[in-house]
N, C-alpha and C. Protein backbone atom coordinates (compact mmCIF):
# COMPACT_ATOMS: atom_id res chain seq x y z
N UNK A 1 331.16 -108.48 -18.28
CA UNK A 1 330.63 -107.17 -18.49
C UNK A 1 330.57 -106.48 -17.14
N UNK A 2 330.96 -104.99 -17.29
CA UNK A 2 331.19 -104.43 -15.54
C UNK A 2 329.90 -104.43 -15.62
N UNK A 3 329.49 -103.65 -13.83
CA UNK A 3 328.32 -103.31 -13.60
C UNK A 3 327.86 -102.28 -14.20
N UNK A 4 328.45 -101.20 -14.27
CA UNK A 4 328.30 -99.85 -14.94
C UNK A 4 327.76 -99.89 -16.44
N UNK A 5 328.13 -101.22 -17.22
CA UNK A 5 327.27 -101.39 -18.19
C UNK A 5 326.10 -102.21 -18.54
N UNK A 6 326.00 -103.04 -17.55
CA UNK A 6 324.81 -103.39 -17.33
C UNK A 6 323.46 -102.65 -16.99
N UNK A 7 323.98 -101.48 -16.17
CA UNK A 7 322.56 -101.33 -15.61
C UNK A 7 322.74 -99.78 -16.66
N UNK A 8 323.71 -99.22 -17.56
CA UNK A 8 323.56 -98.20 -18.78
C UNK A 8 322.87 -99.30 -19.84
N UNK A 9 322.52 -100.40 -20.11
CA UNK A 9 322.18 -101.38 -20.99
C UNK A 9 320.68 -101.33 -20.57
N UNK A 10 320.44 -101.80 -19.28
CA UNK A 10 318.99 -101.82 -19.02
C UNK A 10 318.53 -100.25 -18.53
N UNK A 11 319.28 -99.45 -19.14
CA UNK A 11 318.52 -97.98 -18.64
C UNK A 11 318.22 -97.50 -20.22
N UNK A 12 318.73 -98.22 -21.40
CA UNK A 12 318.67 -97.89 -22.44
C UNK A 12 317.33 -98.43 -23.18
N UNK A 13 317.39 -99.83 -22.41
CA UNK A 13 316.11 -100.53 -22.99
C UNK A 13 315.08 -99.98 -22.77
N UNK A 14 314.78 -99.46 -21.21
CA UNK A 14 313.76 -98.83 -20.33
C UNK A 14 313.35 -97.84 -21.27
N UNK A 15 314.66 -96.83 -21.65
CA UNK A 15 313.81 -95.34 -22.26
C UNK A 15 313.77 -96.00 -23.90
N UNK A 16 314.25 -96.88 -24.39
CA UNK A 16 313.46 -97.09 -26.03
C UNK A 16 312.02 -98.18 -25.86
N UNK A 17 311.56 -98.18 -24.48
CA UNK A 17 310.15 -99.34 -25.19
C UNK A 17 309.34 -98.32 -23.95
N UNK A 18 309.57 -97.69 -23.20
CA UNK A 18 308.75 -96.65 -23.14
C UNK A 18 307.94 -95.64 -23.18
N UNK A 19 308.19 -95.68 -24.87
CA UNK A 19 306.82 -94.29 -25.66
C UNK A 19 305.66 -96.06 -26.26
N UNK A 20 306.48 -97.04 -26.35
CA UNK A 20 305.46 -98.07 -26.58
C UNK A 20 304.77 -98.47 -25.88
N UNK A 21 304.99 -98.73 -24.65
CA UNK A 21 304.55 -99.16 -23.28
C UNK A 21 303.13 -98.11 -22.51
N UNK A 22 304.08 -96.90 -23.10
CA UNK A 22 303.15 -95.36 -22.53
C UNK A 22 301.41 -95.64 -23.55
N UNK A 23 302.25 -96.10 -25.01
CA UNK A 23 300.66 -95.92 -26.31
C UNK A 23 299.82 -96.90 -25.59
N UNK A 24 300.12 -98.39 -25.18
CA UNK A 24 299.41 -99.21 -24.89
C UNK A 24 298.54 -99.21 -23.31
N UNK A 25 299.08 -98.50 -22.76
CA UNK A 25 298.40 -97.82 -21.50
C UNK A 25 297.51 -96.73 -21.67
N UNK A 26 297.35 -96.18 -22.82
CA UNK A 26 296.19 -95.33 -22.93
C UNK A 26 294.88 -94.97 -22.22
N UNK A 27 294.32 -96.73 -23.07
CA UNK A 27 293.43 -97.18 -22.14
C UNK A 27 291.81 -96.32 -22.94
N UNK A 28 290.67 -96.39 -22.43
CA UNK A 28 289.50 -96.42 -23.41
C UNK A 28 289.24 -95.02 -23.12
N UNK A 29 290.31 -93.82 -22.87
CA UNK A 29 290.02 -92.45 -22.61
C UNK A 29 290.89 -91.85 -23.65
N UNK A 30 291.64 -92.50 -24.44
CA UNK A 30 292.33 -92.37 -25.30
C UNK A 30 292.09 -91.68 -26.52
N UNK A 31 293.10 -90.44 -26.85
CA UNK A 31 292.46 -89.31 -27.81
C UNK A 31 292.21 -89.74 -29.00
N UNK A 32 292.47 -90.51 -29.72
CA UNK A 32 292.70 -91.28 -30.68
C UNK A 32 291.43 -92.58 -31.12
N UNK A 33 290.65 -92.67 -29.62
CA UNK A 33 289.29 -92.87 -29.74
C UNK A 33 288.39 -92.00 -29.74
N UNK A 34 288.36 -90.83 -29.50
CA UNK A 34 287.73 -89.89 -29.44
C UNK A 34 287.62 -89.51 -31.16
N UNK A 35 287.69 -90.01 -32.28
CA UNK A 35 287.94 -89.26 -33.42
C UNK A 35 287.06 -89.79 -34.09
N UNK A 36 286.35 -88.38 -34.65
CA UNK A 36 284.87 -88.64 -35.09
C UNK A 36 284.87 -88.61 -37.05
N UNK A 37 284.15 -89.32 -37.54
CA UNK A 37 283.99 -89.40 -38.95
C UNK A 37 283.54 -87.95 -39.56
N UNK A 38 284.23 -87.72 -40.34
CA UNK A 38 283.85 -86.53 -41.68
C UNK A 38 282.93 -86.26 -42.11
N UNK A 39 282.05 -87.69 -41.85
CA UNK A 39 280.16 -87.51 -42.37
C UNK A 39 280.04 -87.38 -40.73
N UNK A 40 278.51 -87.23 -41.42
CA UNK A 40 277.11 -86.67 -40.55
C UNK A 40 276.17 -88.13 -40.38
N UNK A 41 276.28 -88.22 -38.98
CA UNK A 41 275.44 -89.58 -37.95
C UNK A 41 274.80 -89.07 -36.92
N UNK A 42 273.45 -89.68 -36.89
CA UNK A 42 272.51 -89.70 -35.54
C UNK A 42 271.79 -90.48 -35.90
N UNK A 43 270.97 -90.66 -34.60
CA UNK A 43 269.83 -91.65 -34.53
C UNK A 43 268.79 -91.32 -33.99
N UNK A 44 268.01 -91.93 -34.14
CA UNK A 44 266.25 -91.75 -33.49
C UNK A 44 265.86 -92.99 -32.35
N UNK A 45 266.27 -92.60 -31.27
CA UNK A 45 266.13 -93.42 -30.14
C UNK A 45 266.96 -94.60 -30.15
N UNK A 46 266.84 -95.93 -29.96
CA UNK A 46 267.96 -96.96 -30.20
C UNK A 46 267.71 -97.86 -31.21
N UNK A 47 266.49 -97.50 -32.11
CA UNK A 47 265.91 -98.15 -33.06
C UNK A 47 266.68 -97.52 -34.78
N UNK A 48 266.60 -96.62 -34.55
CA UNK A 48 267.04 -96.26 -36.28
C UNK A 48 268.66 -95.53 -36.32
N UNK A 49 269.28 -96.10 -36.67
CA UNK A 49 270.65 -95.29 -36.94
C UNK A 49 270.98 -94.57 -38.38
N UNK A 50 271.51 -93.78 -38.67
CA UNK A 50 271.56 -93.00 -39.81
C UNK A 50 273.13 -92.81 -39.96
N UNK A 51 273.58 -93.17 -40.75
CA UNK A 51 275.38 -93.21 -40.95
C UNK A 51 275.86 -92.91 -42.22
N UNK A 52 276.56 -91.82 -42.33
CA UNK A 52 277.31 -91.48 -43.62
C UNK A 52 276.17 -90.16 -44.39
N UNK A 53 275.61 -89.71 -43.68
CA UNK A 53 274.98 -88.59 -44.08
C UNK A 53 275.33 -87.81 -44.81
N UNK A 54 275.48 -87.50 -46.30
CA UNK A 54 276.32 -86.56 -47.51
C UNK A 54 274.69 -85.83 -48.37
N UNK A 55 275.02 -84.51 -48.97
CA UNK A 55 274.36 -84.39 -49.42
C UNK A 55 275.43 -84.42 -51.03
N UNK A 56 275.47 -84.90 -51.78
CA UNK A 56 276.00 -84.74 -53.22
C UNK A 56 275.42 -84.04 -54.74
N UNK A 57 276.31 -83.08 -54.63
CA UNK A 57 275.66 -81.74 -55.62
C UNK A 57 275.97 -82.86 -57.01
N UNK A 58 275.61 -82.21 -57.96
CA UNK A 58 275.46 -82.50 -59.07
C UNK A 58 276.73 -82.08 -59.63
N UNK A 59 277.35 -82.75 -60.89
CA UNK A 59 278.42 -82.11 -61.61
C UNK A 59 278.18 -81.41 -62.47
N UNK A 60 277.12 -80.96 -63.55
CA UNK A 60 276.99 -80.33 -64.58
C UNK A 60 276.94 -78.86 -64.12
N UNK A 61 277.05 -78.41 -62.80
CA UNK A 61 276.79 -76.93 -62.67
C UNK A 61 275.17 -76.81 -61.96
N UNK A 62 273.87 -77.37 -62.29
CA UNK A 62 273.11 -77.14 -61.50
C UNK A 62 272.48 -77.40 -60.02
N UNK A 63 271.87 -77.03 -59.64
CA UNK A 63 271.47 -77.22 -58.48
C UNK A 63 270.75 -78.08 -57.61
N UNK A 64 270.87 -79.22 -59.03
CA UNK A 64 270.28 -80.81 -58.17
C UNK A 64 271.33 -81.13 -57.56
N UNK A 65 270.81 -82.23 -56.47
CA UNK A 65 271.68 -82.66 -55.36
C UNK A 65 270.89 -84.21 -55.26
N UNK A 66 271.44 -85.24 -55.06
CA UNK A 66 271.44 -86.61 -53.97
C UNK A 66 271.51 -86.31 -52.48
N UNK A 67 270.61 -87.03 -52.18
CA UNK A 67 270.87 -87.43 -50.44
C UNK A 67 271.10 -88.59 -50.20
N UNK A 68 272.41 -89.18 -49.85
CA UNK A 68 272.89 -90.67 -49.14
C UNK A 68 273.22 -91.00 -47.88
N UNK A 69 272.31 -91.69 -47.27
CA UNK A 69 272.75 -92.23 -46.02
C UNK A 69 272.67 -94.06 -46.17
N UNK A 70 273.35 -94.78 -45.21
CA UNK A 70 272.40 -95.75 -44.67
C UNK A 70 272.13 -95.73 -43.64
N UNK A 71 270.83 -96.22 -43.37
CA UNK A 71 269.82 -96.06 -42.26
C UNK A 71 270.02 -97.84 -41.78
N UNK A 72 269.98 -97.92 -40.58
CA UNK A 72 269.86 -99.10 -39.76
C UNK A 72 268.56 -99.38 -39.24
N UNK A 73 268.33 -100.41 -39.04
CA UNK A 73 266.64 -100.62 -38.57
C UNK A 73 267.13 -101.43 -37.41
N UNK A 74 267.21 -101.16 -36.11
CA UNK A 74 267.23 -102.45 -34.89
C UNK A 74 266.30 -102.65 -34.52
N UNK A 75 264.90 -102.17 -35.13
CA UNK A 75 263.41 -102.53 -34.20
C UNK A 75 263.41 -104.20 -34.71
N UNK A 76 262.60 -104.90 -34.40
CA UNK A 76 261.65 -105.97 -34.73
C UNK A 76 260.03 -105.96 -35.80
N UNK A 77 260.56 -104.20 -35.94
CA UNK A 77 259.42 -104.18 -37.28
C UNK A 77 260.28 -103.37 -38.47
N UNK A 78 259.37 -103.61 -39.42
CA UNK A 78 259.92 -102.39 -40.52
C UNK A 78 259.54 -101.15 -40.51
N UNK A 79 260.47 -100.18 -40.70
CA UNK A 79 260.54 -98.84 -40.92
C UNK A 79 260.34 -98.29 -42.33
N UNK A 80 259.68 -97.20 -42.09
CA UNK A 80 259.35 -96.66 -43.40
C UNK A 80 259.99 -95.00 -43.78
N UNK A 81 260.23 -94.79 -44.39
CA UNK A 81 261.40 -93.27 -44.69
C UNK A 81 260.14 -92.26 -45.23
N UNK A 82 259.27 -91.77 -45.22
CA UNK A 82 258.71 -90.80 -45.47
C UNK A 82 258.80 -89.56 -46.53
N UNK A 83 259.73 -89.14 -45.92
CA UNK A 83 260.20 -87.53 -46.37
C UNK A 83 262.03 -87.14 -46.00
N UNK A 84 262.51 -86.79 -46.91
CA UNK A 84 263.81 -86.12 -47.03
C UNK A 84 263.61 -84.86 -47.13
N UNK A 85 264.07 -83.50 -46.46
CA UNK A 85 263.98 -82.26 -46.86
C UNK A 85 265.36 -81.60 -47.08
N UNK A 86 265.61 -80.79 -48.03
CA UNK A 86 267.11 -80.40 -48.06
C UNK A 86 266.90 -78.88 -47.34
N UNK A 87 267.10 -77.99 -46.37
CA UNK A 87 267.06 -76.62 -45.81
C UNK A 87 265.50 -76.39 -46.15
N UNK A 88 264.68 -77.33 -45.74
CA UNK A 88 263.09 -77.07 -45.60
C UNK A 88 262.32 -77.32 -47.09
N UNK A 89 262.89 -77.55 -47.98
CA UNK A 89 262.76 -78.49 -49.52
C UNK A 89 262.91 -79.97 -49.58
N UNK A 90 261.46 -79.84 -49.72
CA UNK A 90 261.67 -81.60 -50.10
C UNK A 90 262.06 -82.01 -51.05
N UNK A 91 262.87 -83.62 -50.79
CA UNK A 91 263.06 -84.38 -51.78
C UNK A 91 262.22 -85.05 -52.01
N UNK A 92 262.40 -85.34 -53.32
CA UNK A 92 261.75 -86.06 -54.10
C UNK A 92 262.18 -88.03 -54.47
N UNK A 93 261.42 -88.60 -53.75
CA UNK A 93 261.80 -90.18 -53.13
C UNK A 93 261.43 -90.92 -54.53
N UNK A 94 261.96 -91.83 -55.22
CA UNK A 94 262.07 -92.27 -56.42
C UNK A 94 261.21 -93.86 -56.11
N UNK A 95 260.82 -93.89 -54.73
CA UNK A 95 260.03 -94.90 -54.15
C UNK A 95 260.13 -95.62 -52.94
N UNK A 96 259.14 -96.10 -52.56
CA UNK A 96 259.00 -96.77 -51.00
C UNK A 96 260.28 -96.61 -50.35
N UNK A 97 260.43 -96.28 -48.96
CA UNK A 97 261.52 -96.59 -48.41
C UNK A 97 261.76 -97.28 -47.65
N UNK A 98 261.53 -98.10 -47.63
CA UNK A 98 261.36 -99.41 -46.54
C UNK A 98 262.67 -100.15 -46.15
N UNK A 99 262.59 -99.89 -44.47
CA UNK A 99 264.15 -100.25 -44.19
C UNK A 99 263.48 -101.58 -43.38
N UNK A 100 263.86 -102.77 -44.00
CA UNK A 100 263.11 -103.90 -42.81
C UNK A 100 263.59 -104.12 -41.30
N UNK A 101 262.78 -104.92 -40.86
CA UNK A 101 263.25 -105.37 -39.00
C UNK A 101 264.58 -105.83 -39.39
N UNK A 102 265.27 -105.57 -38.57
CA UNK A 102 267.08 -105.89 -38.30
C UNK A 102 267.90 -106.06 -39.49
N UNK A 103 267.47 -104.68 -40.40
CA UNK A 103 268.21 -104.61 -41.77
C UNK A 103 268.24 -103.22 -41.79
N UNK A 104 268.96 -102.87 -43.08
CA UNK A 104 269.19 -101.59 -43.73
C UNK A 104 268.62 -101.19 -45.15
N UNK A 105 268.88 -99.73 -45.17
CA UNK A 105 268.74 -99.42 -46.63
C UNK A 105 269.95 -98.70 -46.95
N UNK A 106 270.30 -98.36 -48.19
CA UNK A 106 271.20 -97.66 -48.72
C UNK A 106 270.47 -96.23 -49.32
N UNK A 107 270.38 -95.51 -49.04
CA UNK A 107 269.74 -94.21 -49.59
C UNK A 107 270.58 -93.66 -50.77
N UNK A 108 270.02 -93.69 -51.71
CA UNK A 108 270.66 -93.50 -53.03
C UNK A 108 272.20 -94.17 -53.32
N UNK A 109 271.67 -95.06 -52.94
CA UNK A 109 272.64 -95.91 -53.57
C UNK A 109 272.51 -97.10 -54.87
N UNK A 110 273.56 -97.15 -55.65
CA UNK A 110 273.18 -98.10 -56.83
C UNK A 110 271.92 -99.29 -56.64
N UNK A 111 270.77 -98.73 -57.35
CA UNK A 111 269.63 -99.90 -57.29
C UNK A 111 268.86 -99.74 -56.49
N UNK A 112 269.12 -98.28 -55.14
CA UNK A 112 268.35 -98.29 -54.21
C UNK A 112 267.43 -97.17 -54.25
N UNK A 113 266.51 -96.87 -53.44
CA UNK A 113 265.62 -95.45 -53.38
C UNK A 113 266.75 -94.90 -53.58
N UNK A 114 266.14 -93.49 -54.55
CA UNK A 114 266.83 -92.06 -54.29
C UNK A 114 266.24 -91.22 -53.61
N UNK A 115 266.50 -90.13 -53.35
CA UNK A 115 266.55 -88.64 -52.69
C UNK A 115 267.04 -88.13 -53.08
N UNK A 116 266.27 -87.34 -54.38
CA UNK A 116 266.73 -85.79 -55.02
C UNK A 116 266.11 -84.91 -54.90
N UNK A 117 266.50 -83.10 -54.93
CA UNK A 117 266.56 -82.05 -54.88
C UNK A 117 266.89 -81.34 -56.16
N UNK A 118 266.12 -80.37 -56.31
CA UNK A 118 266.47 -79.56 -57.47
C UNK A 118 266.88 -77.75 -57.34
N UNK A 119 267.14 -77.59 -55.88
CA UNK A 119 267.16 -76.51 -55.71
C UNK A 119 268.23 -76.22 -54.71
N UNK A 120 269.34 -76.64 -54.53
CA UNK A 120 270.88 -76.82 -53.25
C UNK A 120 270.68 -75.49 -53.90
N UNK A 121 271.17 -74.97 -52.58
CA UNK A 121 271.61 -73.48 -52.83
C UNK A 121 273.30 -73.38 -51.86
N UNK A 122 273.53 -74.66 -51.64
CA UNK A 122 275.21 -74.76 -50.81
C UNK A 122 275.59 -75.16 -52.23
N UNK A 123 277.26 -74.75 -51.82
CA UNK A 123 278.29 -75.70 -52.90
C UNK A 123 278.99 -76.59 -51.61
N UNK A 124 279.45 -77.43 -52.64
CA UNK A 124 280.18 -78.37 -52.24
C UNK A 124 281.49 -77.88 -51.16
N UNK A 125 281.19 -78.37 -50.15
CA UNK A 125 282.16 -77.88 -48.75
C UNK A 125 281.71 -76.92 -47.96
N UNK A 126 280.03 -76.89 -48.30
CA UNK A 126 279.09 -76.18 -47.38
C UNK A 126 278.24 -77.19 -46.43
N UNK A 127 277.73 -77.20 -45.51
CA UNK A 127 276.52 -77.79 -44.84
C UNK A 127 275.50 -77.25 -45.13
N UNK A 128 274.11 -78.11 -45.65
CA UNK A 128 272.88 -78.29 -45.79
C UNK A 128 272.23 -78.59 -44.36
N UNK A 129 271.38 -78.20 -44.17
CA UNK A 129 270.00 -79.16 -43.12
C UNK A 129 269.29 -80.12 -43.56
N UNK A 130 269.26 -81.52 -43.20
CA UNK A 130 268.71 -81.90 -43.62
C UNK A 130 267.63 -82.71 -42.72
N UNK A 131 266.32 -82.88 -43.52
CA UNK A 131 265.66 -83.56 -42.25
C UNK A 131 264.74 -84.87 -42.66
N UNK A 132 264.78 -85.96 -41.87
CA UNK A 132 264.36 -87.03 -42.49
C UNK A 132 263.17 -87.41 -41.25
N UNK A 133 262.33 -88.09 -42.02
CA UNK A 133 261.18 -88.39 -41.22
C UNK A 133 260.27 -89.46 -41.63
N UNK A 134 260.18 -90.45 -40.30
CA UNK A 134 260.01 -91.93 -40.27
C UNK A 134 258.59 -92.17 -40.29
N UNK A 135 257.52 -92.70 -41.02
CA UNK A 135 256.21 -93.42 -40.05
C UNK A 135 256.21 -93.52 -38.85
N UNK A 136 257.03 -94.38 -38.14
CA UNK A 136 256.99 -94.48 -36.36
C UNK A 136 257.70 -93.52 -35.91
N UNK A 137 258.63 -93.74 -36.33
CA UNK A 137 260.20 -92.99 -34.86
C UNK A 137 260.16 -91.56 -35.07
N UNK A 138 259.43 -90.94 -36.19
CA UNK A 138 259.63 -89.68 -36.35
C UNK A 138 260.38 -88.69 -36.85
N UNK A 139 260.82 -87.79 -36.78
CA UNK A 139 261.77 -87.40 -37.46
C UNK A 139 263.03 -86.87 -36.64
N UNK A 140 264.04 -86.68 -37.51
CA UNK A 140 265.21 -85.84 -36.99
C UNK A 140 265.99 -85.13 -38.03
N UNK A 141 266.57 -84.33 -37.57
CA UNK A 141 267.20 -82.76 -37.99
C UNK A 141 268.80 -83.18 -37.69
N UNK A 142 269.61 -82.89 -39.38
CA UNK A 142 271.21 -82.60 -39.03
C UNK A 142 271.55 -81.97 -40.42
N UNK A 143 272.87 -81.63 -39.89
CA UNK A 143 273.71 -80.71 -40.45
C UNK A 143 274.47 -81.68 -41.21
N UNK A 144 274.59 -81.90 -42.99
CA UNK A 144 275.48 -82.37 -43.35
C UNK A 144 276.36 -81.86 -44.48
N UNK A 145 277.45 -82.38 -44.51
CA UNK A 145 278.32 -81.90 -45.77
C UNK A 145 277.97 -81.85 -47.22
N UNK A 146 278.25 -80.52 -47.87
CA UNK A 146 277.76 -80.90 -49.47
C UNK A 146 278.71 -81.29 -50.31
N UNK A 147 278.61 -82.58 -51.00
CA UNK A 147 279.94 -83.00 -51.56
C UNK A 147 279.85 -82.76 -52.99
N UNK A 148 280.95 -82.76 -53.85
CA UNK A 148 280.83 -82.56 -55.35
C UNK A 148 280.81 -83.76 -55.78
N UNK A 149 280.15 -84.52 -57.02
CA UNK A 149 279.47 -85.52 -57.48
C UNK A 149 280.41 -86.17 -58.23
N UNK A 150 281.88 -86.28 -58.00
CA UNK A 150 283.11 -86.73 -58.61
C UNK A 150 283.63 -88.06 -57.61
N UNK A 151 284.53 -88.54 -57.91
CA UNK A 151 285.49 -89.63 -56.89
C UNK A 151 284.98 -90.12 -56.32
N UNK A 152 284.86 -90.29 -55.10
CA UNK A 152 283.98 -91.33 -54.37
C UNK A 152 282.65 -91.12 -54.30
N UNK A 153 281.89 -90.08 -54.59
CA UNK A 153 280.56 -89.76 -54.43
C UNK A 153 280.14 -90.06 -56.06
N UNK A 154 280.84 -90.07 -57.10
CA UNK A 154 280.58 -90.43 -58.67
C UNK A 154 279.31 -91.12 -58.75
N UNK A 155 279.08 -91.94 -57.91
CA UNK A 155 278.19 -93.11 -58.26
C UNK A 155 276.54 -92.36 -57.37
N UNK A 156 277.11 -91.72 -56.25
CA UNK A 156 275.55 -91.07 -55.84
C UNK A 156 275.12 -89.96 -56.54
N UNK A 157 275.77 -89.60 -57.26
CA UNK A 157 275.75 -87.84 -57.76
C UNK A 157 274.13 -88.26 -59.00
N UNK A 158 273.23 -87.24 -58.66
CA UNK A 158 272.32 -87.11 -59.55
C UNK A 158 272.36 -87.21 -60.87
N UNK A 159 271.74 -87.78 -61.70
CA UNK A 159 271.76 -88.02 -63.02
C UNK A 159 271.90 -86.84 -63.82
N UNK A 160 272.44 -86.98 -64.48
CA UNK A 160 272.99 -85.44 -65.24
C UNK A 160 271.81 -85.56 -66.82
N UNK A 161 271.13 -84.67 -67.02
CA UNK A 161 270.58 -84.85 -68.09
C UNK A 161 271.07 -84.53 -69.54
N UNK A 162 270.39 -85.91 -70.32
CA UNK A 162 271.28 -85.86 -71.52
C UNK A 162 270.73 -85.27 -72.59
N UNK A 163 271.92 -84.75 -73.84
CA UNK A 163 270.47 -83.71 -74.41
C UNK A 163 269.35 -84.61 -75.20
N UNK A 164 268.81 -83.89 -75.93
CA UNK A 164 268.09 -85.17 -76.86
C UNK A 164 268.34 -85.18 -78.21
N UNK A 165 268.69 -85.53 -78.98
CA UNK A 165 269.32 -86.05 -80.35
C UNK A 165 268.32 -85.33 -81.31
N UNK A 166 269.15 -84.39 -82.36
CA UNK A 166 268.42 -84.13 -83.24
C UNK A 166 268.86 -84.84 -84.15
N UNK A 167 267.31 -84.78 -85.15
CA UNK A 167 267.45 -85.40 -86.43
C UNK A 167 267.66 -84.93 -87.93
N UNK A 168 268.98 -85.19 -88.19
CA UNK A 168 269.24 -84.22 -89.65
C UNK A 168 269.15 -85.30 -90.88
N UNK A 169 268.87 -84.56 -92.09
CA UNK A 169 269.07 -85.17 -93.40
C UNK A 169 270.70 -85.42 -93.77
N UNK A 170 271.09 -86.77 -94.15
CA UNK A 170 272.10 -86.61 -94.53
C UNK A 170 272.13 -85.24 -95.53
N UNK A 171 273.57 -85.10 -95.69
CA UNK A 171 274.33 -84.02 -96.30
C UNK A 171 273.98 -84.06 -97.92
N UNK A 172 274.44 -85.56 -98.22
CA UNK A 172 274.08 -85.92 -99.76
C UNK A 172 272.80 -85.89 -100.38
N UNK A 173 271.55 -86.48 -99.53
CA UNK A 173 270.58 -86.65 -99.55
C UNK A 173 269.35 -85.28 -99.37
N UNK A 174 270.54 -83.87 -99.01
CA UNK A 174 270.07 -82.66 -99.18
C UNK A 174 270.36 -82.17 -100.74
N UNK A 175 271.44 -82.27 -101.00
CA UNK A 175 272.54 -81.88 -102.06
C UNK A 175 271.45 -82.29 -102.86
N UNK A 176 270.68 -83.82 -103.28
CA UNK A 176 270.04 -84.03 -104.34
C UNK A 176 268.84 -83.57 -104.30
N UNK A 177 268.40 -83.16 -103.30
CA UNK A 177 267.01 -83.01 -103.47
C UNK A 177 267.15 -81.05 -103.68
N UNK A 178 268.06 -80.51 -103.64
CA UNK A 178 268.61 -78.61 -103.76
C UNK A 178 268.46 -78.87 -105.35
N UNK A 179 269.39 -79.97 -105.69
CA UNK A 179 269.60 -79.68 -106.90
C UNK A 179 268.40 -80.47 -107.94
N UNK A 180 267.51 -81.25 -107.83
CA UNK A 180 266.59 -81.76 -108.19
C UNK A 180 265.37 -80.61 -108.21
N UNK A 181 265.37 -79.99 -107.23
CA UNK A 181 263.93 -78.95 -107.31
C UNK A 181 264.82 -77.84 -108.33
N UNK A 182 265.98 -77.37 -108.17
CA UNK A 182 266.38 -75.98 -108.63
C UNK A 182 266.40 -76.77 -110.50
N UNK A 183 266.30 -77.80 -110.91
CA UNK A 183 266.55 -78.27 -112.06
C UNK A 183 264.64 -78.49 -112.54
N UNK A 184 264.26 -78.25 -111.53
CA UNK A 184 262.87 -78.40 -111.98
C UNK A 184 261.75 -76.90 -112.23
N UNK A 185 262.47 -75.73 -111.70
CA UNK A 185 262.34 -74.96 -111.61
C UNK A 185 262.91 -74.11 -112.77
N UNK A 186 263.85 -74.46 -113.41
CA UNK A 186 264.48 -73.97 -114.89
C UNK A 186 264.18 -74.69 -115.91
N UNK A 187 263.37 -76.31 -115.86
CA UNK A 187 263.05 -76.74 -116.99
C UNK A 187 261.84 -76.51 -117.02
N UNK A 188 261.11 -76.18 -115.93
CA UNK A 188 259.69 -74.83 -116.08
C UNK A 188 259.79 -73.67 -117.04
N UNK A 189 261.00 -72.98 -116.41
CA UNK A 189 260.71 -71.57 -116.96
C UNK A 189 261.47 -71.87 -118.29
N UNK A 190 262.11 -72.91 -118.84
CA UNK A 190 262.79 -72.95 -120.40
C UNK A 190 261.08 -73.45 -121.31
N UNK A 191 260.48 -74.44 -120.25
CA UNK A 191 259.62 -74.87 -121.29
C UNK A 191 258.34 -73.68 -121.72
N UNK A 192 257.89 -72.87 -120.54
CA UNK A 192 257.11 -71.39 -120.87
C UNK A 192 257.79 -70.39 -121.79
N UNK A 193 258.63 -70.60 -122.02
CA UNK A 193 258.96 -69.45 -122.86
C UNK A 193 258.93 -69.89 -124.40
């Protein structure tokens, strides 16, 4: 092989593993680490973390809403959840919220406390305020997304109310009793006369 193709051979290799070589040199300033989640996260000092912050409207059209986060506990004690407010409206906590020492809770999640609202005045692909507030750590204030209560949110979305069942006479069981009185009512007026 001449020289002339040797070193066109290793000038070829050079420029095809070079956009690979370039990705892996990035390094931890890298834009691609910089890329932040779709939900809404903060924390309250280094003790409580709050992750996946959604507020989820209701599907039937009204103006109840779910609030889902999970909350992290890194203290060495248990935490207690207080109060949910949706834009200065409280929710309404379906019970205790107790996130234990070096555990979590699921905030309205299957089986877990809820946080509902009866009054969202966002639609879905608006931001709410929302503000949550601890026994110890206190509270904190964020901005989160309002999601519609379909596809992946299906399972947090507020209970849709069902109607309540009326109770009718069967059809037949009208029919005899129309025609039983109206037959009692003409063998009246045949027997007066």
């Amino acid at each position: 092989m001449s020289r002339s193709l040797r070193r066109g051979a290793v000038a070829a290799l050079i420029i095809a593993t070079a956009p690979i070589l370039a990705a892996c040199s990035a390094g931890a300033g890298a834009a691609s680490l910089q890329v932040k989640p779709d939900s809404a996260a903060t924390s309250i000092g280094s003790t409580l973390k709050l992750n996946g912050i959604a507020v989820v409207a209701a599907t039937d059209g009204s103006t109840n809403a779910s609030i889902t986060t999970n909350i992290s506990n890194l203290s060495s004690a248990a935490e207690t959840l207080q109060s949910v407010s949706v834009d200065g409206t409280a929710a309404t906590l379906s019970g205790p919220a107790i996130i234990p020492a070096g555990g979590s809770l699921l905030l309205g999640g299957p089986g877990q406390v809820t946080a509902t609202v009866s009054s969202l005045t966002e639609t879905p692909g608006q931001n709410a305020t929302l503000t949550f507030t601890f026994a110890t750590a206190g509270s904190v204030t964020v901005p989160a997304l309002v999601n519609p209560g379909d596809g992946v949110y299906a399972s947090f979305a507020p209970a849709t109310a069902t109607p309540s069942p009326t109770v009718s006479a069967p059809a037949k069981a009208t029919e005899k009793a129309k025609a039983k009185d109206s037959g009692k009512a003409t063998d009246k007026s045949s027997s007066t006369s």
